[in-house]
Protein backbone atom coordinates (compact mmCIF):
# COMPACT_ATOMS: atom_id res chain seq x y z
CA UNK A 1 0.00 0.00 0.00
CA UNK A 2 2.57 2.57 0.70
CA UNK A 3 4.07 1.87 -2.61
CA UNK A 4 1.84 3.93 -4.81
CA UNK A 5 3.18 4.99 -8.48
CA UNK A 6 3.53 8.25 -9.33
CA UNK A 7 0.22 8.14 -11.56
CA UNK A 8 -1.82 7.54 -8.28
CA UNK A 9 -0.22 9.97 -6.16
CA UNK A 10 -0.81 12.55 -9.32
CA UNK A 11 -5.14 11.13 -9.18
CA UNK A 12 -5.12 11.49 -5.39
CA UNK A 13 -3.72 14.40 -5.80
CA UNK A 14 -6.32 15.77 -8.76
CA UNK A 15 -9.25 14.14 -6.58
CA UNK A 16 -8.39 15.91 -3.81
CA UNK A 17 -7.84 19.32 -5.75
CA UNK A 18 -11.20 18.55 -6.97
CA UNK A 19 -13.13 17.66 -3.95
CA UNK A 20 -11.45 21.37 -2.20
CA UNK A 21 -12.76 23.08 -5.18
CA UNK A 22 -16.01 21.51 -4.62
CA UNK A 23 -16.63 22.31 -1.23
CA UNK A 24 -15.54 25.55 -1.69
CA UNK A 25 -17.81 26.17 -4.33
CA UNK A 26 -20.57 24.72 -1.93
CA UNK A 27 -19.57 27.03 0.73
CA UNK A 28 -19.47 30.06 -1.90
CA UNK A 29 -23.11 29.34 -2.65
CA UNK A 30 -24.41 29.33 1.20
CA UNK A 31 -22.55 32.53 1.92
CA UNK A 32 -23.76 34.15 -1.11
CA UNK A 33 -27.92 32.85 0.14
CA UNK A 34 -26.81 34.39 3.36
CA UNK A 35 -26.17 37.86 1.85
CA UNK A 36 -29.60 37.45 -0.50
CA UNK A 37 -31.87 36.06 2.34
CA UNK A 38 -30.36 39.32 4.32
CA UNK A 39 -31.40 41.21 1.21
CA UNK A 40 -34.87 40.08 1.14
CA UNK A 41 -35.45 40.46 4.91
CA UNK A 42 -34.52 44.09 4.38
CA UNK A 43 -36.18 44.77 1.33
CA UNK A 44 -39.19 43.29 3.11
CA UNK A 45 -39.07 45.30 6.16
CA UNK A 46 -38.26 49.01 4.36
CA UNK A 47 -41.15 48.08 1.83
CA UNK A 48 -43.96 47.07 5.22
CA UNK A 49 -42.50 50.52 6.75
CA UNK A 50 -43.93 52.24 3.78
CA UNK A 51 -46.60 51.27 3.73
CA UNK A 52 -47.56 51.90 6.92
CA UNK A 53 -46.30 55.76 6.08
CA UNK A 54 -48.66 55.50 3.44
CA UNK A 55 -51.69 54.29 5.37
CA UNK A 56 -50.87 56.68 8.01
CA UNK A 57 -50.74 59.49 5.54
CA UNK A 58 -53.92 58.67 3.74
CA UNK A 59 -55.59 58.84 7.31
CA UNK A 60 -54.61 62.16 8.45
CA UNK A 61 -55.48 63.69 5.26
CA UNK A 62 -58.51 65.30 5.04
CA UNK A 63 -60.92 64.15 2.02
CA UNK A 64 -61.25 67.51 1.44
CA UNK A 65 -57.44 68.23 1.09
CA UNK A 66 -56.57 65.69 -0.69
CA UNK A 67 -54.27 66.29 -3.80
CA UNK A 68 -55.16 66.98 -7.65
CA UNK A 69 -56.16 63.17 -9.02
CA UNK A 70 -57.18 62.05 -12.66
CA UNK A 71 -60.60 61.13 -11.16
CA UNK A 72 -61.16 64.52 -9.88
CA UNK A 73 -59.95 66.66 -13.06
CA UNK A 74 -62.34 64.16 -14.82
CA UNK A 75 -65.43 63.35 -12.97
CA UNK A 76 -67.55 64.98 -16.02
CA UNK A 77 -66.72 63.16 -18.39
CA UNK A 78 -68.15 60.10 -16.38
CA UNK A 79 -71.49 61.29 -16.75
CA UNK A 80 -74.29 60.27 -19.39
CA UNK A 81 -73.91 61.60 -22.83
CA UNK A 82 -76.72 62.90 -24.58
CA UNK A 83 -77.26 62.39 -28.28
CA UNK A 84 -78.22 64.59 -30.77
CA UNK A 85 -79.28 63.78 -34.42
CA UNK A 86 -77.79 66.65 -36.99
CA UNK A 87 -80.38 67.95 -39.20
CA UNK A 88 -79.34 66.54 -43.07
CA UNK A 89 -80.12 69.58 -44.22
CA UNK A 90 -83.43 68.21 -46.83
């Protein structure tokens, strides 16, 4: 047993090299979820914080404040059309 050839010690040697390189790739992986599960929590967190800004700042404001909206600007042109016929002219 301890008299390997040099071609084994050179496969040990490449098996080896390859099993490092694949836990190290492994490990890469985890500590790069780490950093985008961190990510997410934050992202989470700042985007419920907004919201609740928003909620909160829809409540204090008075319906009668409120800002300019499309809906406003527009409300007459919700309403019913009437129709006229044009006179042909005979």
């Amino acid at each position: 047993m301890g008299d390997l050839s040099k071609e084994q010690e050179q496969a040990i040697a490449r098996s080896t090299m390859y099993l490092f390189a694949a836990l190290l790739s492994i490990l890469m992986v985890f500590i790069a979820g780490l950093f985008l599960s961190a990510e997410l929590e934050q992202q989470a967190l700042q985007k419920a914080e907004t919201s609740l800004q928003t909620a909160h700042q829809q409540e204090s404001t008075a319906p009668t404040k409120r800002t300019w909206t499309l809906w406003s600007r527009h409300d007459s042109a919700m309403l019913p059309v009437k129709l006229q016929r044009l006179s042909d002219g005979r």
